[in-house]
N, C-alpha and C. Protein backbone atom coordinates (compact mmCIF):
# COMPACT_ATOMS: atom_id res chain seq x y z
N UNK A 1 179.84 145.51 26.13
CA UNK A 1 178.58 144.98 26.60
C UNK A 1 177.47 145.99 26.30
N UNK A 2 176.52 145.67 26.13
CA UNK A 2 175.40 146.47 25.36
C UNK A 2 174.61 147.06 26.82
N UNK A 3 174.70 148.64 26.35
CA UNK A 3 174.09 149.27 27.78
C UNK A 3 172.64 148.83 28.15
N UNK A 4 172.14 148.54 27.17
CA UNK A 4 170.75 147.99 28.24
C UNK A 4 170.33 146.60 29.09
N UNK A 5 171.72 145.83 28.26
CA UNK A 5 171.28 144.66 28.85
C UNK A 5 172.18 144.74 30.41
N UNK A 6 173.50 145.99 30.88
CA UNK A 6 173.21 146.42 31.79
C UNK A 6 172.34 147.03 32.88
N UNK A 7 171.46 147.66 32.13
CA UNK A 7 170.15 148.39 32.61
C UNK A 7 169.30 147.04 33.31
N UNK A 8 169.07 146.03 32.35
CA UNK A 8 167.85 145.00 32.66
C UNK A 8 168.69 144.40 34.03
N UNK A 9 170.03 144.03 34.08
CA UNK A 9 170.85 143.48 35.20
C UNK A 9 170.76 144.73 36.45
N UNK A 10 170.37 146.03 36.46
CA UNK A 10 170.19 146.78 37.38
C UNK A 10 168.95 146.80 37.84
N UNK A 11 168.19 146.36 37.10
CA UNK A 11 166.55 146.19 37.32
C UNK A 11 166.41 145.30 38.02
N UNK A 12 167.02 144.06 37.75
CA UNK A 12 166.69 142.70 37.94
C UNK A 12 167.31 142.68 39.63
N UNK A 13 168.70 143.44 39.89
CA UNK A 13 169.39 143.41 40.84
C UNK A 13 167.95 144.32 42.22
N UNK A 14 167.70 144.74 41.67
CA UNK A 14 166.72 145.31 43.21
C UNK A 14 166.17 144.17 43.56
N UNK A 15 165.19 143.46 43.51
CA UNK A 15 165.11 142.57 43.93
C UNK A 15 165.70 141.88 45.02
N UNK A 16 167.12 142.26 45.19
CA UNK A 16 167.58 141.93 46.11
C UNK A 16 167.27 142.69 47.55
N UNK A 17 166.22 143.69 47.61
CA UNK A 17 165.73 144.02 48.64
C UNK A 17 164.62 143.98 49.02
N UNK A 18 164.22 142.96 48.42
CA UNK A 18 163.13 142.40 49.16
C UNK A 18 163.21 140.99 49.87
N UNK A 19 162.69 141.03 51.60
CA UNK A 19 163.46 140.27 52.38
C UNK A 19 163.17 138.54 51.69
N UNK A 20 164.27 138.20 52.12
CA UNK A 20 163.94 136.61 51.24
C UNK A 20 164.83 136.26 49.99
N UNK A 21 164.39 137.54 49.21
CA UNK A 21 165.21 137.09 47.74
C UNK A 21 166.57 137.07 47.71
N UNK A 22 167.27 136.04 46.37
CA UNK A 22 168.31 136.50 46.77
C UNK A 22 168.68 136.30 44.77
N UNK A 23 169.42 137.34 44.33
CA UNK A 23 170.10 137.37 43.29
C UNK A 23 171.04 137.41 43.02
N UNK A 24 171.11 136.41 42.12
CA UNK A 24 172.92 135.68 41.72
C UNK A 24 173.50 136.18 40.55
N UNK A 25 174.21 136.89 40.19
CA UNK A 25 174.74 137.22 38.84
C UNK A 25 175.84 136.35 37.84
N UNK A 26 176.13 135.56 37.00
CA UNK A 26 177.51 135.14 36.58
C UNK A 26 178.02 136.27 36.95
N UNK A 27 179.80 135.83 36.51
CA UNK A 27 181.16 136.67 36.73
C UNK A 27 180.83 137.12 35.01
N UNK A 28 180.16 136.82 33.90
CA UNK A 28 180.43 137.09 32.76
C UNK A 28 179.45 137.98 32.23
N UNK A 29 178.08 137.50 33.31
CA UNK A 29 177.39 138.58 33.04
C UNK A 29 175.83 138.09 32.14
N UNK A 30 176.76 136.52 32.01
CA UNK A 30 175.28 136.13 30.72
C UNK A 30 174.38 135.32 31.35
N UNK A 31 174.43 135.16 32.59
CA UNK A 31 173.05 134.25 33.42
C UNK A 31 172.99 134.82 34.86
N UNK A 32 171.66 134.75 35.19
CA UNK A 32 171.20 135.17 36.63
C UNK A 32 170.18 134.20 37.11
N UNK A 33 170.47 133.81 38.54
CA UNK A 33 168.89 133.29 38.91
C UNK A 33 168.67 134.29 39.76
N UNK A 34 167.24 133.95 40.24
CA UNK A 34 166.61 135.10 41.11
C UNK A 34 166.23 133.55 42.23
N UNK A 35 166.26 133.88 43.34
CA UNK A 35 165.51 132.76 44.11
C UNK A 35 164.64 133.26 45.70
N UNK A 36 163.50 132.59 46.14
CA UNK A 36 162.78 133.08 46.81
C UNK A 36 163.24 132.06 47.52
N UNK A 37 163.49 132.62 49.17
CA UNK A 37 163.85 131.40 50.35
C UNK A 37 162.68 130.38 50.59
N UNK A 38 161.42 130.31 50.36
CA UNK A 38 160.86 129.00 50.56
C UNK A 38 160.69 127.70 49.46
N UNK A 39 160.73 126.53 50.48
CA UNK A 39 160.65 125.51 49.32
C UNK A 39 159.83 125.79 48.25
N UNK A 40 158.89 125.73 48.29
CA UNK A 40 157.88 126.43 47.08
C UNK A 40 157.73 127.26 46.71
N UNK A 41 158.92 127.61 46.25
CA UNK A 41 159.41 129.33 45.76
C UNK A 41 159.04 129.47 44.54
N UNK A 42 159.79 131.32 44.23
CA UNK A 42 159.82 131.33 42.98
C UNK A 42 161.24 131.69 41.75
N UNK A 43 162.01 130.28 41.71
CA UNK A 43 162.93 130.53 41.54
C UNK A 43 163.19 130.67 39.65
N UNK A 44 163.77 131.68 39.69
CA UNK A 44 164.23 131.49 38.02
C UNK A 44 165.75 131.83 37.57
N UNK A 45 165.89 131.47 36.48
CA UNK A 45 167.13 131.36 35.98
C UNK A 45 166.85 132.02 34.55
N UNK A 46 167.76 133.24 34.43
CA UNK A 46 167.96 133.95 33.06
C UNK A 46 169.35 133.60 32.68
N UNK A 47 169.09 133.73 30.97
CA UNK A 47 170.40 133.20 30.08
C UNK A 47 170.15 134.08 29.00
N UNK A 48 171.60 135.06 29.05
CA UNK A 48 171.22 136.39 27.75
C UNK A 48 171.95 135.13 26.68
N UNK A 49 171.06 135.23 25.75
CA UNK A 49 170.89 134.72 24.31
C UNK A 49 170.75 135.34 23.26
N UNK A 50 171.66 135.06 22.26
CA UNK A 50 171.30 135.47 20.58
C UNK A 50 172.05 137.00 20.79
N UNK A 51 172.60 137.52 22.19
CA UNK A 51 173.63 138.34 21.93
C UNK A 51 172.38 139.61 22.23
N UNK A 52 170.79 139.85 22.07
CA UNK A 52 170.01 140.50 22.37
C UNK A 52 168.78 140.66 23.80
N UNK A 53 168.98 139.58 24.13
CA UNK A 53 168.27 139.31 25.13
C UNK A 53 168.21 138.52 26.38
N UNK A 54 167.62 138.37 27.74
CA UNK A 54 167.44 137.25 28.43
C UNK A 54 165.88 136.41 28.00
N UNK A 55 166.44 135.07 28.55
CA UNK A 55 165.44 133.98 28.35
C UNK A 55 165.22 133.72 29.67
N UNK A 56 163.85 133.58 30.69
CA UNK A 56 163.77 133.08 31.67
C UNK A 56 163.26 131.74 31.85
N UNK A 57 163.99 130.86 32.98
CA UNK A 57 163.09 129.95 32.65
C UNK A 57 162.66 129.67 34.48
N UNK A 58 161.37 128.89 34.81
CA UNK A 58 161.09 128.01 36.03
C UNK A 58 162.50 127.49 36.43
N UNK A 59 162.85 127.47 37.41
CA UNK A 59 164.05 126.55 37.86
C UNK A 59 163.24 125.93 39.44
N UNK A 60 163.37 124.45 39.19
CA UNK A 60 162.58 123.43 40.38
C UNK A 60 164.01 123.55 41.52
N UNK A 61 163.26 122.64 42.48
CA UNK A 61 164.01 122.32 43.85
C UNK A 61 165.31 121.58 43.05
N UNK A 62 165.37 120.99 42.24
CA UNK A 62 166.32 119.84 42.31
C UNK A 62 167.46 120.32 41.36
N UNK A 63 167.23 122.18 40.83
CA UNK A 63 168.23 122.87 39.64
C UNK A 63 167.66 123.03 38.08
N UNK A 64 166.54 121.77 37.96
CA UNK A 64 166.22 121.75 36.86
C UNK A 64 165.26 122.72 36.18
N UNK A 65 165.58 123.48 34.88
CA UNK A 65 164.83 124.56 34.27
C UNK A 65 163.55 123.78 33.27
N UNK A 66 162.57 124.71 32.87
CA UNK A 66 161.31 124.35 32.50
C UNK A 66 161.84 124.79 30.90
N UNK A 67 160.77 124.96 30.37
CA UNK A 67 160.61 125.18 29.12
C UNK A 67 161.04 127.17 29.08
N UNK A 68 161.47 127.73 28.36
CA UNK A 68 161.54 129.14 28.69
C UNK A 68 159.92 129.41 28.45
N UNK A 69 159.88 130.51 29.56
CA UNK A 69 158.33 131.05 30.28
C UNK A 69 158.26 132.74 29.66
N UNK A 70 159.69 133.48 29.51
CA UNK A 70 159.70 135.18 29.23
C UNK A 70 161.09 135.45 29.12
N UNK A 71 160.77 136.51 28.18
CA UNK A 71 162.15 137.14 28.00
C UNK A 71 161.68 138.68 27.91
N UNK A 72 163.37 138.89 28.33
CA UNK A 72 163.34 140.46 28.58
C UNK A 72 163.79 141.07 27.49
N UNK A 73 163.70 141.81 27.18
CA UNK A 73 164.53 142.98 25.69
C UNK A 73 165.00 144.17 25.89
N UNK A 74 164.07 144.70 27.13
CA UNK A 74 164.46 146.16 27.06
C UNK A 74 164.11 146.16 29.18
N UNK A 75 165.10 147.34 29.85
CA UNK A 75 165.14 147.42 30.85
C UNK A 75 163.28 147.39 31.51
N UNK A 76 162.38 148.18 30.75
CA UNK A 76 161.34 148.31 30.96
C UNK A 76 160.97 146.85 31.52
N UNK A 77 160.89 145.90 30.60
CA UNK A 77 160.14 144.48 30.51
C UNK A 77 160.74 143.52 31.81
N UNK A 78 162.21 144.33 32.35
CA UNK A 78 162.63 143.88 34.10
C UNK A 78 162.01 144.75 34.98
N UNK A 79 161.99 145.98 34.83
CA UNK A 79 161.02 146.68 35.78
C UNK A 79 159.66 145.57 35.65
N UNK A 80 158.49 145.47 34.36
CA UNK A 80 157.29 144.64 34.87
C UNK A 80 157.85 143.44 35.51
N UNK A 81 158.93 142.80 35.17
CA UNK A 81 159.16 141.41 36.10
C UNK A 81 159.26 141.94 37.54
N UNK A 82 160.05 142.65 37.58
CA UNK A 82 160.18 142.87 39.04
C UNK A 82 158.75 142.94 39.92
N UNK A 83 157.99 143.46 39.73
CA UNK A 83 156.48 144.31 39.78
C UNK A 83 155.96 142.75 40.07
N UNK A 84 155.69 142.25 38.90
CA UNK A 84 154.89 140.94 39.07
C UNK A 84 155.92 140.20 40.07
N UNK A 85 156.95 139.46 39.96
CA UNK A 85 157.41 139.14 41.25
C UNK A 85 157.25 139.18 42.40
N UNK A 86 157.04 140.68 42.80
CA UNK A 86 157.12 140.66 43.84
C UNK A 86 155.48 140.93 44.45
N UNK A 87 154.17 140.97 43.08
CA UNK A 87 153.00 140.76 43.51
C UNK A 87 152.85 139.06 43.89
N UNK A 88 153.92 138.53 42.87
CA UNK A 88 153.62 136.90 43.30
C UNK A 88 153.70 136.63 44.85
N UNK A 89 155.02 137.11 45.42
CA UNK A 89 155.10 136.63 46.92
C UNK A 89 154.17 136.89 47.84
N UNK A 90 154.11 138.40 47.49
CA UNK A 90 153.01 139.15 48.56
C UNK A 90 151.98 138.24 48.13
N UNK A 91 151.01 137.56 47.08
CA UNK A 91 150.21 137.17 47.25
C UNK A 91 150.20 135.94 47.44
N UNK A 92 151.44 134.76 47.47
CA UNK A 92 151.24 133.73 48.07
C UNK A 92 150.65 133.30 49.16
N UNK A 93 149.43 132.44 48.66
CA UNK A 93 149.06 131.32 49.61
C UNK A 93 150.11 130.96 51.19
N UNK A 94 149.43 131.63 52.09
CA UNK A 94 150.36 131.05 53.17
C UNK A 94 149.53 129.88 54.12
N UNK A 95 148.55 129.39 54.10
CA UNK A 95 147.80 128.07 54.14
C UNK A 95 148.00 126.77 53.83
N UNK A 96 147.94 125.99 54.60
CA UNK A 96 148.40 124.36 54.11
C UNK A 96 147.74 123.99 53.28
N UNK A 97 147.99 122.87 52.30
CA UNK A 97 147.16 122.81 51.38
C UNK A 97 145.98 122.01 51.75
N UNK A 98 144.67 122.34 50.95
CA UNK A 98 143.66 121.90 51.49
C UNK A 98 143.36 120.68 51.08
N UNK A 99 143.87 119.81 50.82
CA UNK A 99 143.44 118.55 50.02
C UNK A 99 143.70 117.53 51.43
């Protein structure tokens, strides 16, 4: 297994301490979701592809993935996911919607 795409799976794994999240690893190693406990979360699903990389994609309430949104290459590019992630929650809207 290629040491960095260990590295990006150690990156990706903190996450798991921040309260709420929760990260899932395959047993093989080639897909992860990340998922935020509210319905209107922010859940995603990575799939290492082409043997070099992960592909992330949106994953909805109902399992279903979006179009791929980012990919990672190098441990660095999971450290910025992590970062933005976890600016996403902290800055979620906690207000009903105004409409």
């Amino acid at each position: 297994m290629k040491k960095y795409k260990i590295k990006i799976i150690n990156r990706l794994l903190t996450l798991n301490d921040i309260e709420g999240v929760d990260v899932d690893i395959s047993e093989d190693k080639k897909s992860l979701s990340i998922r935020y406990k509210s319905q209107r979360s922010l859940d995603f699903y990575f799939k290492w592809i082409d043997k070099n990389h992960f592909v992330g994609y949106f994953e909805d309430e109902n399992g279903k993935y979006s179009h791929a949104v980012l990919s990672l290459w190098k441990p660095m590019d999971a450290i910025n996911f992590s970062a933005a992630y976890l600016l996403m929650i902290q800055l979620r809207a906690k207000r009903s919607d105004p409409r």
